[in-house]
PDB file of N, CA and C in Angstrom:
ATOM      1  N   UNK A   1      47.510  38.522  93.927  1.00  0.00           N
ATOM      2  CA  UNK A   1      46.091  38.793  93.922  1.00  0.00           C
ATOM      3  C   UNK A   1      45.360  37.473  94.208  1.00  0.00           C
ATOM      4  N   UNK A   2      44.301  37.437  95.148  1.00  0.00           N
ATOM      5  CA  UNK A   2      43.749  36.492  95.409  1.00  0.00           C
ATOM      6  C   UNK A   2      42.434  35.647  94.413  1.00  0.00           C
ATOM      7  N   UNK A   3      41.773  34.693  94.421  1.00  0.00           N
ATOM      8  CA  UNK A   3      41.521  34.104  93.022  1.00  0.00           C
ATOM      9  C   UNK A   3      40.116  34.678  93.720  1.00  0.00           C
ATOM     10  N   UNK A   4      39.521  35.625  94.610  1.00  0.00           N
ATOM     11  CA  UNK A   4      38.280  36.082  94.850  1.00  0.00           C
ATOM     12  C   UNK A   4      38.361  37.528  94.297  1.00  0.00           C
ATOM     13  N   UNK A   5      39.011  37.931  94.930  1.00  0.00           N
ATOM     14  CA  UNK A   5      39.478  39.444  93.692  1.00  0.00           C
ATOM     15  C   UNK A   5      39.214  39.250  92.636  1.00  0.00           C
ATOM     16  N   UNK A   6      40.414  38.457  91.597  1.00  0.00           N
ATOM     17  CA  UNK A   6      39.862  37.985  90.092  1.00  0.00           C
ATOM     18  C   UNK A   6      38.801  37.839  89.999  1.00  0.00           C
ATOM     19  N   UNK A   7      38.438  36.982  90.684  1.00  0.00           N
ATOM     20  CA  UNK A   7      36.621  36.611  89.665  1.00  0.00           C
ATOM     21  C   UNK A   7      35.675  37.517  90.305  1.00  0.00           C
ATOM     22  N   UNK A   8      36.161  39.149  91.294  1.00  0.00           N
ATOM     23  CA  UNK A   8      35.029  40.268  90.845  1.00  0.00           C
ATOM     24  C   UNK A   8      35.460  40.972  89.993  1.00  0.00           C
ATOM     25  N   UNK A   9      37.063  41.018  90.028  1.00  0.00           N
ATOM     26  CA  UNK A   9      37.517  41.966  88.597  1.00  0.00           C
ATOM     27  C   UNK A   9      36.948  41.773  87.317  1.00  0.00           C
ATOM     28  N   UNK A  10      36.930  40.362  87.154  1.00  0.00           N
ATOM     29  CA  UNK A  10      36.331  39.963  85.518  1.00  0.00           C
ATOM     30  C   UNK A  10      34.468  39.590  86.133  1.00  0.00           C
ATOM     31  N   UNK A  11      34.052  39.687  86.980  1.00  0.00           N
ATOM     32  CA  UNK A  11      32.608  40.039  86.901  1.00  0.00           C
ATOM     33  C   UNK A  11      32.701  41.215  86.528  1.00  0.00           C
ATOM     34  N   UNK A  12      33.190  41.933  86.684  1.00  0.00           N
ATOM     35  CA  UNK A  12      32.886  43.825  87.166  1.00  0.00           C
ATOM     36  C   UNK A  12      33.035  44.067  85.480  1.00  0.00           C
ATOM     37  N   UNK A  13      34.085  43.655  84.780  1.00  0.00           N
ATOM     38  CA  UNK A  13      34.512  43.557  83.201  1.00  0.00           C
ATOM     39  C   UNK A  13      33.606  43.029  82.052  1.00  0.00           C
ATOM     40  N   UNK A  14      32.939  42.333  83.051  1.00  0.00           N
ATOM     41  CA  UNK A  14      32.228  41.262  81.940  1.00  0.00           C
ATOM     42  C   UNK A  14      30.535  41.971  81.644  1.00  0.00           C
ATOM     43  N   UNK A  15      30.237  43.058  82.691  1.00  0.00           N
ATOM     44  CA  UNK A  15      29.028  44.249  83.365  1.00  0.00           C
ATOM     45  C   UNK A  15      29.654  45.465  82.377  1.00  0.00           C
ATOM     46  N   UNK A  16      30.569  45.633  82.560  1.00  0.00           N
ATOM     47  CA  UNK A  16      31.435  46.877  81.643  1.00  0.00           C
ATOM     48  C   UNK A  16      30.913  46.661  80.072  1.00  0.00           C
ATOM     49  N   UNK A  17      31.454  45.501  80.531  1.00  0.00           N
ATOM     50  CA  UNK A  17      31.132  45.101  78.555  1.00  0.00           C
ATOM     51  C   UNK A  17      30.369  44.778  78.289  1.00  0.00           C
ATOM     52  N   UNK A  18      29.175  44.270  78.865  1.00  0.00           N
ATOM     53  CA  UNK A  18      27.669  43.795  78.366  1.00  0.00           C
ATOM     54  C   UNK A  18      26.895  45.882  78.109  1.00  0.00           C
ATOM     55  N   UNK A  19      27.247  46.535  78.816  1.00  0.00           N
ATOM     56  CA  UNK A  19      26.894  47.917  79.165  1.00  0.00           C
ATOM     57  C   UNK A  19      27.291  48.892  77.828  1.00  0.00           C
ATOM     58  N   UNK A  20      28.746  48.753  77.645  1.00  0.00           N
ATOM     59  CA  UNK A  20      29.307  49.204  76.032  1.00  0.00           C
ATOM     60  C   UNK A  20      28.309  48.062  75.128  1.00  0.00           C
ATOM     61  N   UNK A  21      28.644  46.983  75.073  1.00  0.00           N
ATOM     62  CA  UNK A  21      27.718  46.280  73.769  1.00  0.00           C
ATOM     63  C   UNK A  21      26.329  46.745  73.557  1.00  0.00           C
ATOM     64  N   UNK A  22      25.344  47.010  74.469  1.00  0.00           N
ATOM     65  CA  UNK A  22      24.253  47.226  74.326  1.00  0.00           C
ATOM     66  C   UNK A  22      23.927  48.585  73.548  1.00  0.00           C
ATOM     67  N   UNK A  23      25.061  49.501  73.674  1.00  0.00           N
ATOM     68  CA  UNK A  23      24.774  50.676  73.189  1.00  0.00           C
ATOM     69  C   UNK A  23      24.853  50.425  71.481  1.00  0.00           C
ATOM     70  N   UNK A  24      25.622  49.492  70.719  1.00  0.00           N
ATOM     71  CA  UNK A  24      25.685  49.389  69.584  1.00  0.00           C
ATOM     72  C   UNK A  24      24.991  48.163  68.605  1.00  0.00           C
ATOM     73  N   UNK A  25      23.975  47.524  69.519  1.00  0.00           N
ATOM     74  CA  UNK A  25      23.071  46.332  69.051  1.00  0.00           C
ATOM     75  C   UNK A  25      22.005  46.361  68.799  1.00  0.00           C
ATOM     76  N   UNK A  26      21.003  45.631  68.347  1.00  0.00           N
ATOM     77  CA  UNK A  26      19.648  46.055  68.419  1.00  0.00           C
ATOM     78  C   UNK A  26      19.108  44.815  69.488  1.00  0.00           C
ATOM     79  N   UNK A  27      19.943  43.943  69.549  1.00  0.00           N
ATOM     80  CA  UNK A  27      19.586  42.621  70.517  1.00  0.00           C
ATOM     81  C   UNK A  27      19.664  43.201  71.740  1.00  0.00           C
ATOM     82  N   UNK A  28      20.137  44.244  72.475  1.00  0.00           N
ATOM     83  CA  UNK A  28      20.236  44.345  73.641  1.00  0.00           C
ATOM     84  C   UNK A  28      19.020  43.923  74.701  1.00  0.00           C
ATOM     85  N   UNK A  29      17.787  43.599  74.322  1.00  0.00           N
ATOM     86  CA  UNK A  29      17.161  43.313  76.043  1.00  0.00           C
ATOM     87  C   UNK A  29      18.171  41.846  76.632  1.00  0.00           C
ATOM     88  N   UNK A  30      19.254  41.461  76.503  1.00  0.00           N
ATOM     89  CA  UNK A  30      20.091  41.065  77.007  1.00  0.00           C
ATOM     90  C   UNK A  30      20.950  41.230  77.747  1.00  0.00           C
ATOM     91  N   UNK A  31      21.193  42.775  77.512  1.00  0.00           N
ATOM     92  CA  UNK A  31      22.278  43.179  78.617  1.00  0.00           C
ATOM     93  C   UNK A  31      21.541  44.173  79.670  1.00  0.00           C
ATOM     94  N   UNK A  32      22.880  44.718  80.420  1.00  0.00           N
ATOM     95  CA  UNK A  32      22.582  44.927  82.057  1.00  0.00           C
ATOM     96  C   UNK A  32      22.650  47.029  81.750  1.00  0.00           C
ATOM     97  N   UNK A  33      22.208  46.922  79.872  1.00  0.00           N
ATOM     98  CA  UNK A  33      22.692  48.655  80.327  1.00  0.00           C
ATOM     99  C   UNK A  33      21.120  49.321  80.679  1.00  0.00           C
ATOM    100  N   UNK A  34      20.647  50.152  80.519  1.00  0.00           N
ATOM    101  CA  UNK A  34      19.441  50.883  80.788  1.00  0.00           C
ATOM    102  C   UNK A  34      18.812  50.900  79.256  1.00  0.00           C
ATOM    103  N   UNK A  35      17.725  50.644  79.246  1.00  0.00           N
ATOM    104  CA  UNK A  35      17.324  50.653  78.076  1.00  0.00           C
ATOM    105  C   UNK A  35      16.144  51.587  78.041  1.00  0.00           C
ATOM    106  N   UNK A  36      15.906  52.860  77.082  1.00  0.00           N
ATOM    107  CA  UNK A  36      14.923  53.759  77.045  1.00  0.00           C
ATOM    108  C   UNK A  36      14.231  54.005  76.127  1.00  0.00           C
ATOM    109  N   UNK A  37      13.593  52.685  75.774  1.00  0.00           N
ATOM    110  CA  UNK A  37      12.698  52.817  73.980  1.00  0.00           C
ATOM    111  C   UNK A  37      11.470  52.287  74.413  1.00  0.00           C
ATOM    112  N   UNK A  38      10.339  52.881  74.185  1.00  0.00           N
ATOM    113  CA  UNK A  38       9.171  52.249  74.153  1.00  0.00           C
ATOM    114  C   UNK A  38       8.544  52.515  72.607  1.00  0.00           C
ATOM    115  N   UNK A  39       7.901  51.192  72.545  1.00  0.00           N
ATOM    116  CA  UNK A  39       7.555  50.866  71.366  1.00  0.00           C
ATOM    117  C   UNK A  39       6.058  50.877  71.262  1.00  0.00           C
ATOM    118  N   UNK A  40       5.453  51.500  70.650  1.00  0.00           N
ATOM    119  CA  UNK A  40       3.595  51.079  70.634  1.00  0.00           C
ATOM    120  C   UNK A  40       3.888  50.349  69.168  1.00  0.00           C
ATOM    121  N   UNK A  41       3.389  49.254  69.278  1.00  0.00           N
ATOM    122  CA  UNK A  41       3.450  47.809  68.288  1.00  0.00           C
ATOM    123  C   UNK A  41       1.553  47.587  68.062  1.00  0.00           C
ATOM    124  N   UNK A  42       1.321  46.968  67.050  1.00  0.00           N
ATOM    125  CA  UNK A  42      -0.066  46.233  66.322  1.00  0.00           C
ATOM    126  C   UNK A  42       0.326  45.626  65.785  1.00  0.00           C
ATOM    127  N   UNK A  43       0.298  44.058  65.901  1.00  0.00           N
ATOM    128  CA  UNK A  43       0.417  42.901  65.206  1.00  0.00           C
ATOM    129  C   UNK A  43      -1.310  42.799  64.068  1.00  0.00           C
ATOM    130  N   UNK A  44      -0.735  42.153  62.772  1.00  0.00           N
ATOM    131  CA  UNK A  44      -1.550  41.997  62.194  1.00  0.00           C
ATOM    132  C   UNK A  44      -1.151  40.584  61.689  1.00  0.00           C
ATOM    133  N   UNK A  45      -1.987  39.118  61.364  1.00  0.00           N
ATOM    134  CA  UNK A  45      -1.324  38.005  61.059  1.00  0.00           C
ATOM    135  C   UNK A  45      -2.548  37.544  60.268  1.00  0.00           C
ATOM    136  N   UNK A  46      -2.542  36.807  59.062  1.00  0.00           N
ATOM    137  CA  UNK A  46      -3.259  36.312  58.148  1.00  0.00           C
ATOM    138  C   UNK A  46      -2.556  34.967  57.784  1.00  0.00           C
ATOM    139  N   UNK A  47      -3.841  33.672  57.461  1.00  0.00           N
ATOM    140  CA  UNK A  47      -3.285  32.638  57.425  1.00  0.00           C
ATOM    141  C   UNK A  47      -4.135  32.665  56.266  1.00  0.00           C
ATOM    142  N   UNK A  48      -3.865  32.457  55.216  1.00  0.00           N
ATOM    143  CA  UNK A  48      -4.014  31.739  53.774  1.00  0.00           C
ATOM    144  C   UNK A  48      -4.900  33.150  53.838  1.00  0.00           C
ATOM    145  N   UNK A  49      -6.308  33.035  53.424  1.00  0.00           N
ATOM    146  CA  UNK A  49      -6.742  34.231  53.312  1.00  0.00           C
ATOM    147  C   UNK A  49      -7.851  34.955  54.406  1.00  0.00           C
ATOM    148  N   UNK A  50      -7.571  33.683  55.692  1.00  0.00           N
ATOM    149  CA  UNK A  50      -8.602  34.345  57.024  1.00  0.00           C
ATOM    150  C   UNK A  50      -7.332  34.942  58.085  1.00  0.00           C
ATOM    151  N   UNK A  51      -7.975  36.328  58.294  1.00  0.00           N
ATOM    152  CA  UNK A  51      -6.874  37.146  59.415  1.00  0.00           C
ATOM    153  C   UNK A  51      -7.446  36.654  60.430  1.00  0.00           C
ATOM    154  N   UNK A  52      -6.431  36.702  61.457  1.00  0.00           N
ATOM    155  CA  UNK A  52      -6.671  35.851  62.718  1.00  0.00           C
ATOM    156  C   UNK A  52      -7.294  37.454  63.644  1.00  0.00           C
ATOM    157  N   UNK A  53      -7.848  36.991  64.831  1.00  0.00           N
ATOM    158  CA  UNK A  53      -8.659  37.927  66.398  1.00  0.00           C
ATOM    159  C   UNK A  53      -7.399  37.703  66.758  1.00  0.00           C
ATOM    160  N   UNK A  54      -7.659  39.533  67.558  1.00  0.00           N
ATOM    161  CA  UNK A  54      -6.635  39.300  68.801  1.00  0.00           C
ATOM    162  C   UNK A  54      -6.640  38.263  69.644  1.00  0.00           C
ATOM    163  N   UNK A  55      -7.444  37.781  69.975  1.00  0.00           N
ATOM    164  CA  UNK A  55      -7.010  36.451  71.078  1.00  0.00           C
ATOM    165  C   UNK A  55      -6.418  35.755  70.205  1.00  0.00           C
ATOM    166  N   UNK A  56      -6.729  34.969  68.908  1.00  0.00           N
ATOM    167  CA  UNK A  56      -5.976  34.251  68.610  1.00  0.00           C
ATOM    168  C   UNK A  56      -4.417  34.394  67.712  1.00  0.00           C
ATOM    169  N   UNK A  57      -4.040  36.505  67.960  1.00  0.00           N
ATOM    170  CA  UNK A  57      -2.757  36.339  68.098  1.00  0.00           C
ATOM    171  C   UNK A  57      -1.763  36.206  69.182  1.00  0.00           C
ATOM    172  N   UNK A  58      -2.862  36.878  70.111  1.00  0.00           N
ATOM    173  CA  UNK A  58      -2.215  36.399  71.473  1.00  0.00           C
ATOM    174  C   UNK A  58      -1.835  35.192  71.784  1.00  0.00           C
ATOM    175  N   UNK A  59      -2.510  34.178  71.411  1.00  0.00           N
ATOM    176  CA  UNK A  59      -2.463  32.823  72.266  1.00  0.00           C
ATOM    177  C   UNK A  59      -1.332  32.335  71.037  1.00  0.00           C
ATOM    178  N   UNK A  60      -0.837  32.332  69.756  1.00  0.00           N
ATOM    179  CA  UNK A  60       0.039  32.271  68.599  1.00  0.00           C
ATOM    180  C   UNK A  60       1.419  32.724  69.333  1.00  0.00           C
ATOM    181  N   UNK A  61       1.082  33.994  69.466  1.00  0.00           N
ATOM    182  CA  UNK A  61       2.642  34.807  70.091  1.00  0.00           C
ATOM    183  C   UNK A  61       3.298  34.850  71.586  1.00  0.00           C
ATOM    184  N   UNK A  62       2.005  34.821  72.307  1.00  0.00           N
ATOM    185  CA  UNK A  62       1.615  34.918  73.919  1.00  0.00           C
ATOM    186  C   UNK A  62       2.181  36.800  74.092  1.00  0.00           C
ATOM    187  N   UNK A  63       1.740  36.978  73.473  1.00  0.00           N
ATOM    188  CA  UNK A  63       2.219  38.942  73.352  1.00  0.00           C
ATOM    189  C   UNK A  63       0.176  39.453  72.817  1.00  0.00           C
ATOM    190  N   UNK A  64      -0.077  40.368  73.328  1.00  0.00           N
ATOM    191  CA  UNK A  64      -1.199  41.131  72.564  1.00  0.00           C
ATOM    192  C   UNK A  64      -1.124  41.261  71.563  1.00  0.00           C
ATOM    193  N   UNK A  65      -2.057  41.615  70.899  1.00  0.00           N
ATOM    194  CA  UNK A  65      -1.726  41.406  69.302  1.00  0.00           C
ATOM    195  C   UNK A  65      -1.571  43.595  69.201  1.00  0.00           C
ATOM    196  N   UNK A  66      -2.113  44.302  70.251  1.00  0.00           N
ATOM    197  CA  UNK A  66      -0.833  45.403  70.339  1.00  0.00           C
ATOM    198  C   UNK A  66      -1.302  46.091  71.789  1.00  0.00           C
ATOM    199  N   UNK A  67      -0.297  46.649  71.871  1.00  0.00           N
ATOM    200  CA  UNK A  67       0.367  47.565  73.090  1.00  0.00           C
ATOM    201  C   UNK A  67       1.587  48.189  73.043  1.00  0.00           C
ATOM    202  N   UNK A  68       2.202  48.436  73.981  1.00  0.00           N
ATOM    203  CA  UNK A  68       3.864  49.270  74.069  1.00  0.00           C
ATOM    204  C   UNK A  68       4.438  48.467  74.906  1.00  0.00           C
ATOM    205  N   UNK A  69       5.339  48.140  74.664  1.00  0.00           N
ATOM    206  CA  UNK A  69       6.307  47.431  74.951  1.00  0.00           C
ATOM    207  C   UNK A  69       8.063  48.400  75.464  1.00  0.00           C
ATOM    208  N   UNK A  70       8.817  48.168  76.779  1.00  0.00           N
ATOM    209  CA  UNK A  70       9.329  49.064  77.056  1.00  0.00           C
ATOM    210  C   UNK A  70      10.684  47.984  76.607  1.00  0.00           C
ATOM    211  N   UNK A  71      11.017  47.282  75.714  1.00  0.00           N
ATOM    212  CA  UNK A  71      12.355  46.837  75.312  1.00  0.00           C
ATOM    213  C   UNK A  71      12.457  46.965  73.746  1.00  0.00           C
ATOM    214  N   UNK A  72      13.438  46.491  72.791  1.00  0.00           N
ATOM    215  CA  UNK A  72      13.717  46.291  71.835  1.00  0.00           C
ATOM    216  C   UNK A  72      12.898  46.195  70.700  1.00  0.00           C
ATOM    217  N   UNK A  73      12.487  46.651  69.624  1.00  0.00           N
ATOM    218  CA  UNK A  73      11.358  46.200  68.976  1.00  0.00           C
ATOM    219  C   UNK A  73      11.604  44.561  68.253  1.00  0.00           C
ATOM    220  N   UNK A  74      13.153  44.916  68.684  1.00  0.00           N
ATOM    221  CA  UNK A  74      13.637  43.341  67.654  1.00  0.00           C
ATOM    222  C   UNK A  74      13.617  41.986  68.436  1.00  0.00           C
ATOM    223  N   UNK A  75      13.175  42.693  69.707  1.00  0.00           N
ATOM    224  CA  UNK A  75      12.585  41.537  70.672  1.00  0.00           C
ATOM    225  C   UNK A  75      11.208  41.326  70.384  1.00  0.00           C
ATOM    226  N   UNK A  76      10.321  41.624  69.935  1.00  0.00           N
ATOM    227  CA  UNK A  76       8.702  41.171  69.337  1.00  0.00           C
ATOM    228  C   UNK A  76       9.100  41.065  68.623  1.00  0.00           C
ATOM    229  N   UNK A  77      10.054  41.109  67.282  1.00  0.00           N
ATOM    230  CA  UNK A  77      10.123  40.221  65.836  1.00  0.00           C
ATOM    231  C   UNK A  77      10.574  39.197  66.168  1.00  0.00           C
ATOM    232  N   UNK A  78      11.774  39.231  67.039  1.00  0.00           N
ATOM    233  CA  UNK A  78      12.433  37.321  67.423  1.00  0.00           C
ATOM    234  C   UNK A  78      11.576  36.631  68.051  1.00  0.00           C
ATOM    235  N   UNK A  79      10.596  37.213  68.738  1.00  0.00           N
ATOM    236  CA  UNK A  79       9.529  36.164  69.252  1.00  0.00           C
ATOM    237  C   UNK A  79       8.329  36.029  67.901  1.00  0.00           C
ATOM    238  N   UNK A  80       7.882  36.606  66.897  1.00  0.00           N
ATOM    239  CA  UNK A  80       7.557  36.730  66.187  1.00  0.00           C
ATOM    240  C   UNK A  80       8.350  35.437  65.331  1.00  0.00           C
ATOM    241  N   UNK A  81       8.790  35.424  64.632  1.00  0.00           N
ATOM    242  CA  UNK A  81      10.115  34.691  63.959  1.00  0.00           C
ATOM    243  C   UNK A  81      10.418  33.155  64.338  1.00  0.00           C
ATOM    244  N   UNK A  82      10.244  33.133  65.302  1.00  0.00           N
ATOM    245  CA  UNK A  82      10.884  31.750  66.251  1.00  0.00           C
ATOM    246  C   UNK A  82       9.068  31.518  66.755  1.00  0.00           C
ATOM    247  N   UNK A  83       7.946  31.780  66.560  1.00  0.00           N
ATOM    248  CA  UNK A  83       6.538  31.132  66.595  1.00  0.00           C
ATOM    249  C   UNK A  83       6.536  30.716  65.259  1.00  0.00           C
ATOM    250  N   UNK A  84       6.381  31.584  64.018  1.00  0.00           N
ATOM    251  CA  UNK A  84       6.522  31.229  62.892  1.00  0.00           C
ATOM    252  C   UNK A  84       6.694  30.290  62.246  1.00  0.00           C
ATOM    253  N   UNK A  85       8.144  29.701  62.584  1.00  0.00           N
ATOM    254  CA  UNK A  85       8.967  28.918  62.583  1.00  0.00           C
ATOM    255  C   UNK A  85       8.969  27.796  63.017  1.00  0.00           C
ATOM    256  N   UNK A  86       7.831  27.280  63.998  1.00  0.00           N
ATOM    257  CA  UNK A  86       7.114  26.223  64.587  1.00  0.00           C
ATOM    258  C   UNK A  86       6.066  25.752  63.989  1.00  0.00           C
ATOM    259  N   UNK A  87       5.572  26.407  63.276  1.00  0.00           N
ATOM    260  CA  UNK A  87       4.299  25.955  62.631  1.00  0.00           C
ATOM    261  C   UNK A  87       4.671  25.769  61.109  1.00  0.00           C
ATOM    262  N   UNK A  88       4.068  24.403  60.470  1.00  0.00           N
ATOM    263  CA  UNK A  88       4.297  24.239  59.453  1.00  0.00           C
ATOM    264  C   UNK A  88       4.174  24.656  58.144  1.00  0.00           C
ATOM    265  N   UNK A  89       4.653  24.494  56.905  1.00  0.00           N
ATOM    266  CA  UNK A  89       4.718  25.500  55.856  1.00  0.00           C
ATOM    267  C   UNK A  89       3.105  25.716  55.380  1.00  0.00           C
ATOM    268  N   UNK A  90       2.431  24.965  55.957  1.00  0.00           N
ATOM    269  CA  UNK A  90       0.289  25.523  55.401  1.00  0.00           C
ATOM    270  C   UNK A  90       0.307  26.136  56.549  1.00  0.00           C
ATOM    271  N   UNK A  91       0.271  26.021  57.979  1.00  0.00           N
ATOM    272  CA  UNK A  91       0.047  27.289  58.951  1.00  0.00           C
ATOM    273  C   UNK A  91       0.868  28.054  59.409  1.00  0.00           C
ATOM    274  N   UNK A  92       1.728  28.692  58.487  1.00  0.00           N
ATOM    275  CA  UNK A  92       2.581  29.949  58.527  1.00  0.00           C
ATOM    276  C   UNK A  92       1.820  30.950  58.048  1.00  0.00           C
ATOM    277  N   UNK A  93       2.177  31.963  58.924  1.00  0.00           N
ATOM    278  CA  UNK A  93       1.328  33.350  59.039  1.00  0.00           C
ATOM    279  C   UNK A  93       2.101  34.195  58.272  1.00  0.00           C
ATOM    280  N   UNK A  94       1.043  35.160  57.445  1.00  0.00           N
ATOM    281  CA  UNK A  94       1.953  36.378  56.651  1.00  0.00           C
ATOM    282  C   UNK A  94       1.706  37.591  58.029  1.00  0.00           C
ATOM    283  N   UNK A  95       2.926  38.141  58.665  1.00  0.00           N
ATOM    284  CA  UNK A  95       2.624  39.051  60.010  1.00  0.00           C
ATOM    285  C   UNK A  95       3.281  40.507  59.267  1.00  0.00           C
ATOM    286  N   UNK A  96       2.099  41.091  60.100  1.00  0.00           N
ATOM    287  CA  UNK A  96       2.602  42.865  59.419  1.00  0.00           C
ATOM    288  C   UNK A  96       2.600  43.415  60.965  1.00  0.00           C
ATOM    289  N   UNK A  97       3.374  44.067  61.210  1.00  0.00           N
ATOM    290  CA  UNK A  97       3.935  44.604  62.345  1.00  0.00           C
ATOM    291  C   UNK A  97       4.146  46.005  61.953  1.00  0.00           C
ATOM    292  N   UNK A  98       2.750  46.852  62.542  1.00  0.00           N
ATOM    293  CA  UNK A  98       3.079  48.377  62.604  1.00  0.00           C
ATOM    294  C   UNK A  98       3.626  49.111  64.251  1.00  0.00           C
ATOM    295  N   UNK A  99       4.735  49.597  64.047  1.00  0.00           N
ATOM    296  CA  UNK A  99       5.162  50.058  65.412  1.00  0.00           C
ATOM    297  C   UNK A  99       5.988  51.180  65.507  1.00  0.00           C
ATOM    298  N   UNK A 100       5.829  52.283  66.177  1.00  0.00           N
ATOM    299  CA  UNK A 100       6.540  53.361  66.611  1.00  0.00           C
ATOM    300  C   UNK A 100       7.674  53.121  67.852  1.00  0.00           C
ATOM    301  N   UNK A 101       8.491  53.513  67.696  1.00  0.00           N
ATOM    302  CA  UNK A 101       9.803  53.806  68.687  1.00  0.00           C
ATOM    303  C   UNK A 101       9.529  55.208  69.268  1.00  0.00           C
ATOM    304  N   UNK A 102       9.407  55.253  70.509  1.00  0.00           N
ATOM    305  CA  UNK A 102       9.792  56.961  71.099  1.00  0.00           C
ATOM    306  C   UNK A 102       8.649  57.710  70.364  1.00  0.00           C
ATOM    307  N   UNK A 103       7.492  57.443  69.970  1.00  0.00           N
ATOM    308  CA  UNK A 103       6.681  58.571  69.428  1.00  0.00           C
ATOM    309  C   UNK A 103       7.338  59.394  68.109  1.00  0.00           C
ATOM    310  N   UNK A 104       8.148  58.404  67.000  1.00  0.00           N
ATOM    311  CA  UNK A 104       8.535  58.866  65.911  1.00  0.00           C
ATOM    312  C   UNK A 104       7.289  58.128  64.650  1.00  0.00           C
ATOM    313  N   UNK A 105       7.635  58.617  63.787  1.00  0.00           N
ATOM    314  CA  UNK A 105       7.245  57.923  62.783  1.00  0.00           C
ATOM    315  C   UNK A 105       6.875  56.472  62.697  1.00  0.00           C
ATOM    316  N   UNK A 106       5.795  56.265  62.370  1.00  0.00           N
ATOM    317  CA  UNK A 106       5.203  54.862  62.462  1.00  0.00           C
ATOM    318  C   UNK A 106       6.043  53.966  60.809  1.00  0.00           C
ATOM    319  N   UNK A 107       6.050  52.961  61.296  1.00  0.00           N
ATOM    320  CA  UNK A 107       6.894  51.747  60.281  1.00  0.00           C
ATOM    321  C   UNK A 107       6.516  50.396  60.608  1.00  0.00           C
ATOM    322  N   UNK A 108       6.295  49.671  59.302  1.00  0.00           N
ATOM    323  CA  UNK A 108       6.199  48.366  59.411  1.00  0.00           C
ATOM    324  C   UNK A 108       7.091  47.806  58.909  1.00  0.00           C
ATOM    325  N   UNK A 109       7.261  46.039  59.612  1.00  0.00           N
ATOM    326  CA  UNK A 109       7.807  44.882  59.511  1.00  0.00           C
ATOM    327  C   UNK A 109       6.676  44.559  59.049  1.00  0.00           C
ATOM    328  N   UNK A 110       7.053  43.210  58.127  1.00  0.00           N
ATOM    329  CA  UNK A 110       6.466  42.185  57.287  1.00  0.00           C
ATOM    330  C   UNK A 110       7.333  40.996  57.987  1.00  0.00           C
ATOM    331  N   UNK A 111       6.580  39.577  58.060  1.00  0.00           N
ATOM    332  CA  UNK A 111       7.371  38.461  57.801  1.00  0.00           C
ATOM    333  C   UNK A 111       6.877  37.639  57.062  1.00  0.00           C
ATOM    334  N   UNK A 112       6.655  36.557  56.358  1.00  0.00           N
ATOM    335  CA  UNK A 112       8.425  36.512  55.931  1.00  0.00           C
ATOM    336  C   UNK A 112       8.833  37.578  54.946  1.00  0.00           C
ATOM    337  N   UNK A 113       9.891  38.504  55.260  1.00  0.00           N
ATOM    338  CA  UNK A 113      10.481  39.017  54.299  1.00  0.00           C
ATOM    339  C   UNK A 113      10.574  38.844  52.906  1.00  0.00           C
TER     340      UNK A 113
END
């Protein structure tokens, strides 16, 4: 077998398996499978005891502070999470995250947990 064969066999393997993983993760906007969740999300963020304007969660997150979003919901918490996480322990935000999957039941995230 020639060493160009191999390296589409294990491309073609490595697509296989990013495709199976995605079905059992919640991280998937990473992989290459089809993803069919839309999320309608509302960020809510309070710093000590003044809640912040949508612009200024937008410009915090660089996301609206809400809309629908057609990937992961655990992709707006890791971007959520990792802003957070930049700003120091007096301008850390308490964030409430109300969001529906697929037009089910509405649920919130809190951070920090």
């Amino acid at each position: 077998m020639s060493w160009r064969i191999a390296i589409g066999v294990f491309l073609l393997l490595l697509q296989a398996g990013a495709i199976v993983r995605a079905r059992f993760v919640d991280d998937r906007y990473f992989c290459w499978a089809p993803f069919d969740q839309q999320t309608k999300y509302e960020i809510g963020v309070a710093i000590g005891d003044e809640k912040l304007a949508s612009s200024q969660i937008q410009k915090r997150y660089r996301r609206p502070a809400a809309g629908v979003d057609n990937r992961s919901v655990h992709n707006l918490f890791d971007i959520i999470i990792r802003a957070e996480q930049k700003f120091d322990k007096w301008d850390r935000g308490r964030v409430v995250v109300r969001y529906s999957v697929n037009g089910r039941e509405q649920r919130e995230w809190r951070y920090p947990q």
